[in-house]
C-alpha atoms as a PDB file:
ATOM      1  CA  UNK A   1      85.270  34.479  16.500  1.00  0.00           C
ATOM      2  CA  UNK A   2      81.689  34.673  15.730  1.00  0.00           C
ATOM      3  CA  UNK A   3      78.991  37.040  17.386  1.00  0.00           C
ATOM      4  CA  UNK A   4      77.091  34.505  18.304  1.00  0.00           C
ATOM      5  CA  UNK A   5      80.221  32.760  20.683  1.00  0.00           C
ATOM      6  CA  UNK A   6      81.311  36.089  21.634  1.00  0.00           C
ATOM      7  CA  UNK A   7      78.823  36.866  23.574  1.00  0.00           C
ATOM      8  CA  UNK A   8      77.515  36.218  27.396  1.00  0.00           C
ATOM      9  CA  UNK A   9      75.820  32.814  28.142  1.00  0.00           C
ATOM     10  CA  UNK A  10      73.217  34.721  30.419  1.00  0.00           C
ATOM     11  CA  UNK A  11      72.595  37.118  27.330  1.00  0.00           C
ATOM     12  CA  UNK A  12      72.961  34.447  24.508  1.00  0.00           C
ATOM     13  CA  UNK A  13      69.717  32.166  25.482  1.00  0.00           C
ATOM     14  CA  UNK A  14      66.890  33.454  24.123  1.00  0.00           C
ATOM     15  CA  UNK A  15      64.522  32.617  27.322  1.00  0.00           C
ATOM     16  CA  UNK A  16      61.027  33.391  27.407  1.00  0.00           C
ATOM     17  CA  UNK A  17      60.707  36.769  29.111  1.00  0.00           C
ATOM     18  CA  UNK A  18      60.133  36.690  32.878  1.00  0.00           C
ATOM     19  CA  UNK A  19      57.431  38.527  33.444  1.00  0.00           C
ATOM     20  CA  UNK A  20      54.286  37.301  32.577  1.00  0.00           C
ATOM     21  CA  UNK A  21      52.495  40.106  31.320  1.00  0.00           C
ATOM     22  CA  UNK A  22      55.463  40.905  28.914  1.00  0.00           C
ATOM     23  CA  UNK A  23      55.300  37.119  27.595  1.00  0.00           C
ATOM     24  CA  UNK A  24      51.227  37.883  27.488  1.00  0.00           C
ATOM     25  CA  UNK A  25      51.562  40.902  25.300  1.00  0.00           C
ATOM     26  CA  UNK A  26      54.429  39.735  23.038  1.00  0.00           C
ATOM     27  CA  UNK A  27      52.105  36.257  22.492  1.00  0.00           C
ATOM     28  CA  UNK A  28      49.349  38.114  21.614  1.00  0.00           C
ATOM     29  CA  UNK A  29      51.085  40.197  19.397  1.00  0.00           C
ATOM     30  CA  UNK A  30      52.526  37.308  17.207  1.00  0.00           C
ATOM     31  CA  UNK A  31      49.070  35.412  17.361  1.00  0.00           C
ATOM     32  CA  UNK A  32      47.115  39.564  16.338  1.00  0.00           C
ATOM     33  CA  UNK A  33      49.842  39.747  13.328  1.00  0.00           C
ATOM     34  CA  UNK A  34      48.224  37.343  10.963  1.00  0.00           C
ATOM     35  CA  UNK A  35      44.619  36.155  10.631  1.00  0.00           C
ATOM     36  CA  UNK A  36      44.735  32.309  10.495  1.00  0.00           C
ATOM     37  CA  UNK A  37      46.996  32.245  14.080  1.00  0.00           C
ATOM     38  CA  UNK A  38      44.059  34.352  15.482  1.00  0.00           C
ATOM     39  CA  UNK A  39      41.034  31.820  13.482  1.00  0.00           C
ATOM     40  CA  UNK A  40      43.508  28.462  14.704  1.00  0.00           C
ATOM     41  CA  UNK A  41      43.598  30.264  18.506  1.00  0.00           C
ATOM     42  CA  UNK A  42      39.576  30.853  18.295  1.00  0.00           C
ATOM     43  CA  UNK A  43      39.276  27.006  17.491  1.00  0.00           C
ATOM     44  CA  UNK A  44      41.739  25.424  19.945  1.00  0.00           C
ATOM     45  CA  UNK A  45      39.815  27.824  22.569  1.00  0.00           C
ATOM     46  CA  UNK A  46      36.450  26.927  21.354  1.00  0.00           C
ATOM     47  CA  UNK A  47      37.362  22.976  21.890  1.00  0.00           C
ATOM     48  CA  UNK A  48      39.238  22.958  24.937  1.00  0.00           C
ATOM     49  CA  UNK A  49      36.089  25.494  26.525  1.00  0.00           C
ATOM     50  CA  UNK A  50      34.084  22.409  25.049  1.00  0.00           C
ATOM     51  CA  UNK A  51      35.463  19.826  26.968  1.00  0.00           C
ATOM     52  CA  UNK A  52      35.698  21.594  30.415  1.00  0.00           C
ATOM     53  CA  UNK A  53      32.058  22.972  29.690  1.00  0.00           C
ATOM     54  CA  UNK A  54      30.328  20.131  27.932  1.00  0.00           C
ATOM     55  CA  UNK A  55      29.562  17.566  30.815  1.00  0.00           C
ATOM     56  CA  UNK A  56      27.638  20.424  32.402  1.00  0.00           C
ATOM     57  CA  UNK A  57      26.066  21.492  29.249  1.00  0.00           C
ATOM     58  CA  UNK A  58      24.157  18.181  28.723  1.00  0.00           C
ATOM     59  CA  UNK A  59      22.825  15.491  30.879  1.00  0.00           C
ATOM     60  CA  UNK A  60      24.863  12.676  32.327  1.00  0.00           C
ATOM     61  CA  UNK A  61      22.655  10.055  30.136  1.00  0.00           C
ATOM     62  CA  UNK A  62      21.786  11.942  26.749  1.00  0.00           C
ATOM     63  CA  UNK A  63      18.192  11.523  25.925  1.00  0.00           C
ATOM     64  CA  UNK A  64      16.951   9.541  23.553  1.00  0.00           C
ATOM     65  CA  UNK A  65      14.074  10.894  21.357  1.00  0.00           C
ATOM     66  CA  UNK A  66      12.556   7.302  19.024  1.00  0.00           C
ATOM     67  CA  UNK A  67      10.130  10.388  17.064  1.00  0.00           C
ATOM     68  CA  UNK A  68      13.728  12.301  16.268  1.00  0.00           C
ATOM     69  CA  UNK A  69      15.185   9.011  14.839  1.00  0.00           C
ATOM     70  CA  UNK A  70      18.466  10.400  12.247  1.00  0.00           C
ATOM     71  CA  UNK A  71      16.626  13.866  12.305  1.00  0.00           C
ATOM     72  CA  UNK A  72      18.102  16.281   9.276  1.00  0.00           C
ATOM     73  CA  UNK A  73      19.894  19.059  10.067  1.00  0.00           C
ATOM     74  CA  UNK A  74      18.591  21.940  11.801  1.00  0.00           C
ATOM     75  CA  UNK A  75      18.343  24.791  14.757  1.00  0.00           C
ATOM     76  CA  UNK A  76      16.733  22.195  17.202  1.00  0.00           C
ATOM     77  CA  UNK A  77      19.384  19.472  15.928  1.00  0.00           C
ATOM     78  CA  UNK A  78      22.638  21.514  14.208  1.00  0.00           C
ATOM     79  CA  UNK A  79      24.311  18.506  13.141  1.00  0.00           C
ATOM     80  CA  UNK A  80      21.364  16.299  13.196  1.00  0.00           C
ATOM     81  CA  UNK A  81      20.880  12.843  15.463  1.00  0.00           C
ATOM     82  CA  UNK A  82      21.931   9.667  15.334  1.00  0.00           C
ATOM     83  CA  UNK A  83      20.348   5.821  15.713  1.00  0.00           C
ATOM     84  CA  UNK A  84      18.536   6.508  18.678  1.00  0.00           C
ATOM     85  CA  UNK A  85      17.160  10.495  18.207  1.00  0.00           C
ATOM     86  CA  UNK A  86      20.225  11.739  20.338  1.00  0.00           C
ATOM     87  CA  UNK A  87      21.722  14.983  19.141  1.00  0.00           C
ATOM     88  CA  UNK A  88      25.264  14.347  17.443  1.00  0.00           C
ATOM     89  CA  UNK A  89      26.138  17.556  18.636  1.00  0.00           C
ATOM     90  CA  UNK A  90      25.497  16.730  22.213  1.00  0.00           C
ATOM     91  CA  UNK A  91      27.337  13.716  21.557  1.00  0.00           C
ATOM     92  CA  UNK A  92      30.352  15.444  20.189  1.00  0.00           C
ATOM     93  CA  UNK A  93      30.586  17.916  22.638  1.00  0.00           C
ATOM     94  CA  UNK A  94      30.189  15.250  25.665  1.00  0.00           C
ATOM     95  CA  UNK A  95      32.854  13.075  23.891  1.00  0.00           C
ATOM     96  CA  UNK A  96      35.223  16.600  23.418  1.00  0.00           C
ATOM     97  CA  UNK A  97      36.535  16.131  27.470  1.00  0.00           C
ATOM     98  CA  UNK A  98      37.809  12.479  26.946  1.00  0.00           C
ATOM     99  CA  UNK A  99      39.351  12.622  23.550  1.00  0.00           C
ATOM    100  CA  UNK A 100      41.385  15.793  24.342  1.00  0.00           C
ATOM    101  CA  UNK A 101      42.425  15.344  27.817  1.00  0.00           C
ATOM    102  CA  UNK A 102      43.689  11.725  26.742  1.00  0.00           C
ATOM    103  CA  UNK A 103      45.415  13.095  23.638  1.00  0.00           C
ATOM    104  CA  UNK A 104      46.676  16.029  26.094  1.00  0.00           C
ATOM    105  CA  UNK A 105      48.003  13.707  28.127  1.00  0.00           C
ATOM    106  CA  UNK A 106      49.827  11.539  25.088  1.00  0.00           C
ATOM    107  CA  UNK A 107      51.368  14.431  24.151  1.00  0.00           C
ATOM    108  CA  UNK A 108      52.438  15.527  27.737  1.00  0.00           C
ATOM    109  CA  UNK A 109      54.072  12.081  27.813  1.00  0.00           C
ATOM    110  CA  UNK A 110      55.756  11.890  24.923  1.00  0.00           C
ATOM    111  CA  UNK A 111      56.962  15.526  24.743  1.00  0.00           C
ATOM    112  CA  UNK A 112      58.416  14.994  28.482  1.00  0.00           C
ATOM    113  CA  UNK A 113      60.058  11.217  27.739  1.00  0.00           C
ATOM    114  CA  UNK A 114      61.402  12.224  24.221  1.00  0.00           C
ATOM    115  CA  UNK A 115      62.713  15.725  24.855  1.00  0.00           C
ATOM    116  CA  UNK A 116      64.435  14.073  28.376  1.00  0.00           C
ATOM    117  CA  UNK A 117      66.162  11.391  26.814  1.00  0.00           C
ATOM    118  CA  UNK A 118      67.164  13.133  23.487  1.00  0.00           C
ATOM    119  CA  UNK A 119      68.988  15.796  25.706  1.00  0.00           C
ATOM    120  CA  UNK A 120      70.618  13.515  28.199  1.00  0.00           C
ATOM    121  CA  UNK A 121      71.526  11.627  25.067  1.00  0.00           C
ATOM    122  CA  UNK A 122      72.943  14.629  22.580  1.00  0.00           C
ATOM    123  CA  UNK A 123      75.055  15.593  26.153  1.00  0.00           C
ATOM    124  CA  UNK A 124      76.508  12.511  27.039  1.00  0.00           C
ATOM    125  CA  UNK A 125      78.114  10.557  24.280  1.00  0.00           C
ATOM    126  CA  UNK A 126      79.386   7.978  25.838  1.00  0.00           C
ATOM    127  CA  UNK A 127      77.710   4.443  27.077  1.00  0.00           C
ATOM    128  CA  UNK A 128      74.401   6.223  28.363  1.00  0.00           C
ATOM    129  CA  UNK A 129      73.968   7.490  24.569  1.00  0.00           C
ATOM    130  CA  UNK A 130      74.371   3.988  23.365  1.00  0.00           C
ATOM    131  CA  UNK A 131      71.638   2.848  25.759  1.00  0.00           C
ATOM    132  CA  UNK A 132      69.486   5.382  24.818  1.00  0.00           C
ATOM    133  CA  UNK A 133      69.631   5.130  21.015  1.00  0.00           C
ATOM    134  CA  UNK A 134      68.765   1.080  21.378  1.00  0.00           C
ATOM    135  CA  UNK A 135      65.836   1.648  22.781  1.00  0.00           C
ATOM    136  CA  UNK A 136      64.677   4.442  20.929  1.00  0.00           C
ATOM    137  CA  UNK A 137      65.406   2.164  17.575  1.00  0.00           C
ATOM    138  CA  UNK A 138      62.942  -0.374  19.087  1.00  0.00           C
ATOM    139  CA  UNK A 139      60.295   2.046  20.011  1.00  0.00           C
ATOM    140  CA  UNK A 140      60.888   3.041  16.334  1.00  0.00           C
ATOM    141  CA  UNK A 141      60.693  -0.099  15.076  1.00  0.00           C
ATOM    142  CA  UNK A 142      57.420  -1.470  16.576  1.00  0.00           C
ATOM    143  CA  UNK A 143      54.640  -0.669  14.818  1.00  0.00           C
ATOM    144  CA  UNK A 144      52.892   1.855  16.711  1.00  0.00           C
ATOM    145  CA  UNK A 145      49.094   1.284  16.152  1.00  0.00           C
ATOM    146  CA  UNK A 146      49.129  -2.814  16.152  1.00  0.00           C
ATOM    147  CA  UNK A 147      51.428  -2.325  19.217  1.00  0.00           C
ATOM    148  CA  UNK A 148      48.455  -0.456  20.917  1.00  0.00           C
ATOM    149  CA  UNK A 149      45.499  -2.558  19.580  1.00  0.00           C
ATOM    150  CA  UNK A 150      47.346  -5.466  21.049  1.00  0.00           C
ATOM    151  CA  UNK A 151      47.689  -3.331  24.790  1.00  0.00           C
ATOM    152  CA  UNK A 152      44.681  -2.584  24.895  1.00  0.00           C
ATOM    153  CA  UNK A 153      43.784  -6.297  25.167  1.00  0.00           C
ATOM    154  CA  UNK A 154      45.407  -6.207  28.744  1.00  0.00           C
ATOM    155  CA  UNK A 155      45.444  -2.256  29.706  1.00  0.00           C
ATOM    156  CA  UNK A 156      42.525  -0.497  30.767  1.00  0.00           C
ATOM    157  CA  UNK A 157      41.887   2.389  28.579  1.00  0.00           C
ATOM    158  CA  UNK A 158      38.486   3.266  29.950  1.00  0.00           C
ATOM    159  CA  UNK A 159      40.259   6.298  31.672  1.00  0.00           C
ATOM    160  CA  UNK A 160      41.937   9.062  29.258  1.00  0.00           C
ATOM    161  CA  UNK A 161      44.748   9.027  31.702  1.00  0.00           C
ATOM    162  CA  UNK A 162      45.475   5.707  30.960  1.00  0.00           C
ATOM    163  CA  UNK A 163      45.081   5.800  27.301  1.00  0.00           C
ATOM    164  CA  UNK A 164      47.140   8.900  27.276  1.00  0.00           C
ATOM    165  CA  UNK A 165      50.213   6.969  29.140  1.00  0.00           C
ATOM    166  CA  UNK A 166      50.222   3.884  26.642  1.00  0.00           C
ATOM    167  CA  UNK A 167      49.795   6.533  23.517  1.00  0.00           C
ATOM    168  CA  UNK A 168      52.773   8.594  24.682  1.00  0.00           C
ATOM    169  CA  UNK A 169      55.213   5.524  25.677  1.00  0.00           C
ATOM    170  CA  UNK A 170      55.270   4.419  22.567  1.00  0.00           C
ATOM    171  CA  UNK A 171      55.269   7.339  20.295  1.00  0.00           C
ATOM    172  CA  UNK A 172      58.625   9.292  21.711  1.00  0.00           C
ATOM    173  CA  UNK A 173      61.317   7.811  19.720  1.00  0.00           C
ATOM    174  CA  UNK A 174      60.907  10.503  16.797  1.00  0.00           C
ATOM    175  CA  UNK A 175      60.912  13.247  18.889  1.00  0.00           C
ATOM    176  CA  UNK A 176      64.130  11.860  21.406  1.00  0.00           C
ATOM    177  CA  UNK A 177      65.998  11.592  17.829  1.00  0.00           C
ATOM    178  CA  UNK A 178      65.494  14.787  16.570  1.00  0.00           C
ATOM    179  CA  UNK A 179      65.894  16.044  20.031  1.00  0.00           C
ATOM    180  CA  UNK A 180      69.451  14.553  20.465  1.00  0.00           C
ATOM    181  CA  UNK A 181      70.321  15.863  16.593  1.00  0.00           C
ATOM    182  CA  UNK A 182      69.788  19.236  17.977  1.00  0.00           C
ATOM    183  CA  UNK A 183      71.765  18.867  21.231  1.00  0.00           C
ATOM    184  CA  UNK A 184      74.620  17.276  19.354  1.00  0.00           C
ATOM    185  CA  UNK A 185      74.759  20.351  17.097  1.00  0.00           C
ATOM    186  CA  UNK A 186      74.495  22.478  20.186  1.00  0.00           C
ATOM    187  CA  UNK A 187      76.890  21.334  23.109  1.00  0.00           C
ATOM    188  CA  UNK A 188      80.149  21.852  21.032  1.00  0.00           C
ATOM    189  CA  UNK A 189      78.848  25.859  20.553  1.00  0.00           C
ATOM    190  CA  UNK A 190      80.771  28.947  21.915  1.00  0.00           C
ATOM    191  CA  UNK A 191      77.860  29.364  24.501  1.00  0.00           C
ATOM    192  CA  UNK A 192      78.454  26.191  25.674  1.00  0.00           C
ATOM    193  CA  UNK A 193      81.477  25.762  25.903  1.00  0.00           C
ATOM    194  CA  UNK A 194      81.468  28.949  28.199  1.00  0.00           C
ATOM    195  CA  UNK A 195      79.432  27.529  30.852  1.00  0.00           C
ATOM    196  CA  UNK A 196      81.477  24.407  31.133  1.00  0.00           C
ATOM    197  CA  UNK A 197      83.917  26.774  31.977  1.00  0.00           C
ATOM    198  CA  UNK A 198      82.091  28.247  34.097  1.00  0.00           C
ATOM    199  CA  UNK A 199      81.562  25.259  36.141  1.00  0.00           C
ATOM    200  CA  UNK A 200      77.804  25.378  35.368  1.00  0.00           C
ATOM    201  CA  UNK A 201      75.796  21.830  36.037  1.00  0.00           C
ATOM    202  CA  UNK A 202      75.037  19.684  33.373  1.00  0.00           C
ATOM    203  CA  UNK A 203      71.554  20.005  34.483  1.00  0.00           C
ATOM    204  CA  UNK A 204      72.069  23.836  34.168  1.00  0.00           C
ATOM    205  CA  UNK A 205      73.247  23.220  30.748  1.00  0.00           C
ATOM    206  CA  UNK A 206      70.680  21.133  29.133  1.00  0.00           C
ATOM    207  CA  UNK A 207      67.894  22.966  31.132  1.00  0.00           C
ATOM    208  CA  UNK A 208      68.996  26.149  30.502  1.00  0.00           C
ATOM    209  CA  UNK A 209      71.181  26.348  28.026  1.00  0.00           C
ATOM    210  CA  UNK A 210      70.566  24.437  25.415  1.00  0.00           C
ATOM    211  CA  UNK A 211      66.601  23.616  25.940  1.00  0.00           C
ATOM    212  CA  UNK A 212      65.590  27.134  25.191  1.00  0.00           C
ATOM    213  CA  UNK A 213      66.980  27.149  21.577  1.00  0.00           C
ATOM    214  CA  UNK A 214      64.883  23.802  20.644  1.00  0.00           C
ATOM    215  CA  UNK A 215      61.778  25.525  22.510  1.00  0.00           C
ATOM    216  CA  UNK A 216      60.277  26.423  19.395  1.00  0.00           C
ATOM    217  CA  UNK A 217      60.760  22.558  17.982  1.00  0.00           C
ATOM    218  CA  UNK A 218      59.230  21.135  20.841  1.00  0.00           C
ATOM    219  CA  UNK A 219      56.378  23.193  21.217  1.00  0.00           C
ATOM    220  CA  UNK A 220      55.076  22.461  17.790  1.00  0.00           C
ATOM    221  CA  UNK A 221      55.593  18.671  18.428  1.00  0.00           C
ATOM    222  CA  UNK A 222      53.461  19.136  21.520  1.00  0.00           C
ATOM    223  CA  UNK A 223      50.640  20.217  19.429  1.00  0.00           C
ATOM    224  CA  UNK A 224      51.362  17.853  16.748  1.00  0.00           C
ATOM    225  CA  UNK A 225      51.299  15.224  19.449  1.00  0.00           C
ATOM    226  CA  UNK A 226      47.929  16.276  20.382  1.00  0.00           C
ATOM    227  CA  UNK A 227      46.547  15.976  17.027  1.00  0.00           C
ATOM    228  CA  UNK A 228      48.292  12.362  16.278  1.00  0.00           C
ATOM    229  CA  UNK A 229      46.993  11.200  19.737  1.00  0.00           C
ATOM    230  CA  UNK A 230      43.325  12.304  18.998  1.00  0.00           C
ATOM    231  CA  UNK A 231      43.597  10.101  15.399  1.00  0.00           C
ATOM    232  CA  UNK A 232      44.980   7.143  17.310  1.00  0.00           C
ATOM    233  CA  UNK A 233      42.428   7.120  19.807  1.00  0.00           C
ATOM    234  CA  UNK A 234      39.315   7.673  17.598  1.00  0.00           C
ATOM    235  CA  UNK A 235      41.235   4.592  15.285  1.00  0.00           C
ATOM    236  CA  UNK A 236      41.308   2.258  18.748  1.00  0.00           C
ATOM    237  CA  UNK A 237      37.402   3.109  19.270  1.00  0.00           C
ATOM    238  CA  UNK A 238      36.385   3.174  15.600  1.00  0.00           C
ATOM    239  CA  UNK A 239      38.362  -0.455  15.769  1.00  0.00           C
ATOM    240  CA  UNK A 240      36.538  -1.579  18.781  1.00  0.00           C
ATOM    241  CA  UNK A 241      39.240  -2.655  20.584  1.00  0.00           C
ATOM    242  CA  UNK A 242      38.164  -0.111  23.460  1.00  0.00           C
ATOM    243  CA  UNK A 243      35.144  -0.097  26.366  1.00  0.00           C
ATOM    244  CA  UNK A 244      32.356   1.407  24.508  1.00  0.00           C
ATOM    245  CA  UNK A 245      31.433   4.950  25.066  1.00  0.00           C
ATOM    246  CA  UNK A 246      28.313   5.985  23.082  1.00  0.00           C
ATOM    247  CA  UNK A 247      29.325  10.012  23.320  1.00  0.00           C
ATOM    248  CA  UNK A 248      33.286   9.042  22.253  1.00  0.00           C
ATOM    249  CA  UNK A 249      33.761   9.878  18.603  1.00  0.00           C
ATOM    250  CA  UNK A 250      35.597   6.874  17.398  1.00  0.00           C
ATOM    251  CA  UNK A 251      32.395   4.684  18.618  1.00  0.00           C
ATOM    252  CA  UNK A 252      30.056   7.027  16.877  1.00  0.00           C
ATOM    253  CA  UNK A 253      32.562   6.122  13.751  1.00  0.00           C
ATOM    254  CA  UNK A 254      31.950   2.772  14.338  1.00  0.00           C
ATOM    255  CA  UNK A 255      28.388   2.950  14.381  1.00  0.00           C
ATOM    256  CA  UNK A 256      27.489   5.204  11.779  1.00  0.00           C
ATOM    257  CA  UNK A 257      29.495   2.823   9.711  1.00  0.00           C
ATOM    258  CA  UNK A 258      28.974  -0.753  10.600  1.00  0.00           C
ATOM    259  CA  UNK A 259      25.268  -0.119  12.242  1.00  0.00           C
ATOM    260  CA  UNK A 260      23.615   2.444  11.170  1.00  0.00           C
ATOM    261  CA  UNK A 261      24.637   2.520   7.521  1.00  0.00           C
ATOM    262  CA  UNK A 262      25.824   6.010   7.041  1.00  0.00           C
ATOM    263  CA  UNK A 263      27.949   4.983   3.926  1.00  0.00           C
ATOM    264  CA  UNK A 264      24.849   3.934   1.783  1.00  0.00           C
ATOM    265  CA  UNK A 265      21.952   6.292   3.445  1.00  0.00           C
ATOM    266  CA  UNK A 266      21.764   9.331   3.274  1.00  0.00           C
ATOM    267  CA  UNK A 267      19.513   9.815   6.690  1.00  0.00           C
ATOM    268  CA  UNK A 268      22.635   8.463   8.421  1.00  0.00           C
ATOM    269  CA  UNK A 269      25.219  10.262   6.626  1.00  0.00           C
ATOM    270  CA  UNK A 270      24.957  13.613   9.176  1.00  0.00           C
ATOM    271  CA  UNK A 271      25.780  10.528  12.683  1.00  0.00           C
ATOM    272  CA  UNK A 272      29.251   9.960  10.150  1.00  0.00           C
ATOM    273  CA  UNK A 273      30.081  13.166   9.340  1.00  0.00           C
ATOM    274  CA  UNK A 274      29.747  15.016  12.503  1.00  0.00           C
ATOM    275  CA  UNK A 275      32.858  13.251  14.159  1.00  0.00           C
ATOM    276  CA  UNK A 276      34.775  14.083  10.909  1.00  0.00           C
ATOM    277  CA  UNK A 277      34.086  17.498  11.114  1.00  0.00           C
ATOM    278  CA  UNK A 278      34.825  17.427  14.674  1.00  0.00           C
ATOM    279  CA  UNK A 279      38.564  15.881  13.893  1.00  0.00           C
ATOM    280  CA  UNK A 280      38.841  17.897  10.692  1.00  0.00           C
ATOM    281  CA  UNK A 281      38.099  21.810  12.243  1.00  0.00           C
ATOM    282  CA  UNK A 282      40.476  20.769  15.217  1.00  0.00           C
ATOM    283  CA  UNK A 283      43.295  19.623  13.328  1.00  0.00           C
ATOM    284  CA  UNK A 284      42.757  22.498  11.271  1.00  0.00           C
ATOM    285  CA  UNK A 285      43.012  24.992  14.552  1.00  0.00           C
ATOM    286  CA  UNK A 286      46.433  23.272  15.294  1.00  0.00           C
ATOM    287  CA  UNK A 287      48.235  23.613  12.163  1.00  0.00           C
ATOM    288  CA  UNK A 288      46.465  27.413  11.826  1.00  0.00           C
ATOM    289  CA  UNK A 289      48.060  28.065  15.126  1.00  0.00           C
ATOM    290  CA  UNK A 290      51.729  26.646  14.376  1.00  0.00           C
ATOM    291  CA  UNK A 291      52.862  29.106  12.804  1.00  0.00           C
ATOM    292  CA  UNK A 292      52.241  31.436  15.667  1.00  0.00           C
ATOM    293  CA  UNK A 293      54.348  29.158  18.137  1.00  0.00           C
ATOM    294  CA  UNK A 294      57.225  28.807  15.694  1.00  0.00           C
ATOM    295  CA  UNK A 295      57.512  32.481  15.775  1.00  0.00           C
ATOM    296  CA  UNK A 296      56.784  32.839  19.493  1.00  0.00           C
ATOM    297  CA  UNK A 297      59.483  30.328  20.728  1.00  0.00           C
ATOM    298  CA  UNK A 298      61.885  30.704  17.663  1.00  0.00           C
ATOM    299  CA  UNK A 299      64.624  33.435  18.621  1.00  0.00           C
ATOM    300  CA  UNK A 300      65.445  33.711  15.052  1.00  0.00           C
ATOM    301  CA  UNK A 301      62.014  34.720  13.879  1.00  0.00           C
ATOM    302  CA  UNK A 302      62.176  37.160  16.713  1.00  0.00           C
ATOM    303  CA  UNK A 303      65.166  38.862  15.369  1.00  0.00           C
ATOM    304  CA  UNK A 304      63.429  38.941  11.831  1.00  0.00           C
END
């Protein structure tokens, strides 16, 4: 008999420590041990701060400044200004609140619908699995972007909760698959096994049991969520398809490409690059910080 079914269920999970401060301090000691975790932690901080802070760091309606008119770069104007003399930073940081609390909210969906259903379905293999698996293969199958060009013809994505809902119903059929491949490997384990003798719940078991060893999996999904969600979004607005926000960073896409002609003038080209850099530094943040909640959640990286 292995080690790992010899021993206690209550001492086999690897659950987050209790108390908070211990959770704190080991967390900050993974993220401390390797430079790029703390630079992709600096950047996730620095945009979510953005979005909470940004509405009250500008003006409702961002002035508009005909004398400033696709301005170069400088300290008055850091990333210079677009069509109208408006700052593209002020845009970009006024845009920052609805692109990441919609894609925050995506990723909240899908992380919740996918991980739910892949566990119920990895647990019961029977008629509920079968169910489960059919409609995961057409959420799969549907193209994912056309799917949601053609919603938002009759859903209301002027609110990021709204666009987060739509984004995250129909991007959790990866994530329920590879969430049911890891319960199936799981539920026939020593471990388990013990608390079905135990006469544990089978709530008990996928909640507590078995959800703590795919922690690490799911918590990098959620961030990978949140960057998928943000390129989706910015593609709806870019496309049009969406109620136009001047300050959102797919419409400032849109018009530094089809209006202001950023792609063959080089006045323009700071209004096009500014969301790019935007998208590019935040994605960069995530995948910086990965590594850091791979190790954090990952019990065998702990034991390393």
């Amino acid at each position: 008999m292995s080690v790992a079914e010899s021993t206690p269920v209550s001492s086999k999970i690897p659950h987050v420590p209790k108390n908070r401060a211990t959770f704190l301090h080991t967390a900050w000691r993974v993220i401390a041990k390797k430079p790029g975790r703390m630079v992709g932690l600096v950047i996730i901080l620095f945009f979510t701060l953005m979005a909470i802070a940004g509405p009250y760091l500008y003006p409702r309606n961002l002035p508009i400044n005909p004398n400033a008119i696709y301005a170069p770069i400088s300290w008055k104007y850091p990333l210079g200004t677009d069509f109208e003399g408006t700052s593209n930073l002020a845009l970009i940081v006024t845009g920052a609140r609805y692109v990441l609390f919609a894609a925050f909210m995506a990723a909240l969906f899908t992380v919740v619908i996918g991980t739910v259903l892949g566990l119920v379905s990895g647990y019961y293999v029977g008629w509920s699995d079968s169910v489960i698996m059919r409609i995961t293969d057409f959420i799969l199958t549907i193209p994912g972007f056309p799917l949601l060009v053609v919603l938002s013809t009759v859903w209301n994505f002027g609110q990021p909760v709204a666009m987060g809902f739509v984004l995250g119903i129909t991007g959790w059929g990866g994530l329920a698959r590879a969430v049911r491949s890891q319960t199936l490997s799981l539920r026939e384990r020593g471990f388990i096994e013990a608390a079905r003798t135990l006469g544990l719940s089978p709530f008990h078991i996928l909640f507590k049991e078995i959800l703590p060893n795919i922690a690490s999996y799911i918590a990098m999904n959620l961030l990978l969520a949140i960057t998928g969600s943000i390129y989706a979004e910015v593609g709806l607005f870019f496309l049009g398809v969406v109620p136009f926000q001047a300050n959102n960073w797919g419409v400032m896409l849109n018009l530094a490409v089809f209006s202001a002609g950023a792609m063959s003038s080089v006045q323009a080209l700071p209004y096009l690059l500014s969301p790019l850099i935007a998208l590019l530094v935040l994605t960069l943040g995530v995948v910086l910080f990965l590594d850091a909640v791979d190790e954090l959640f990952n019990p065998r990286l702990k034991e390393a």
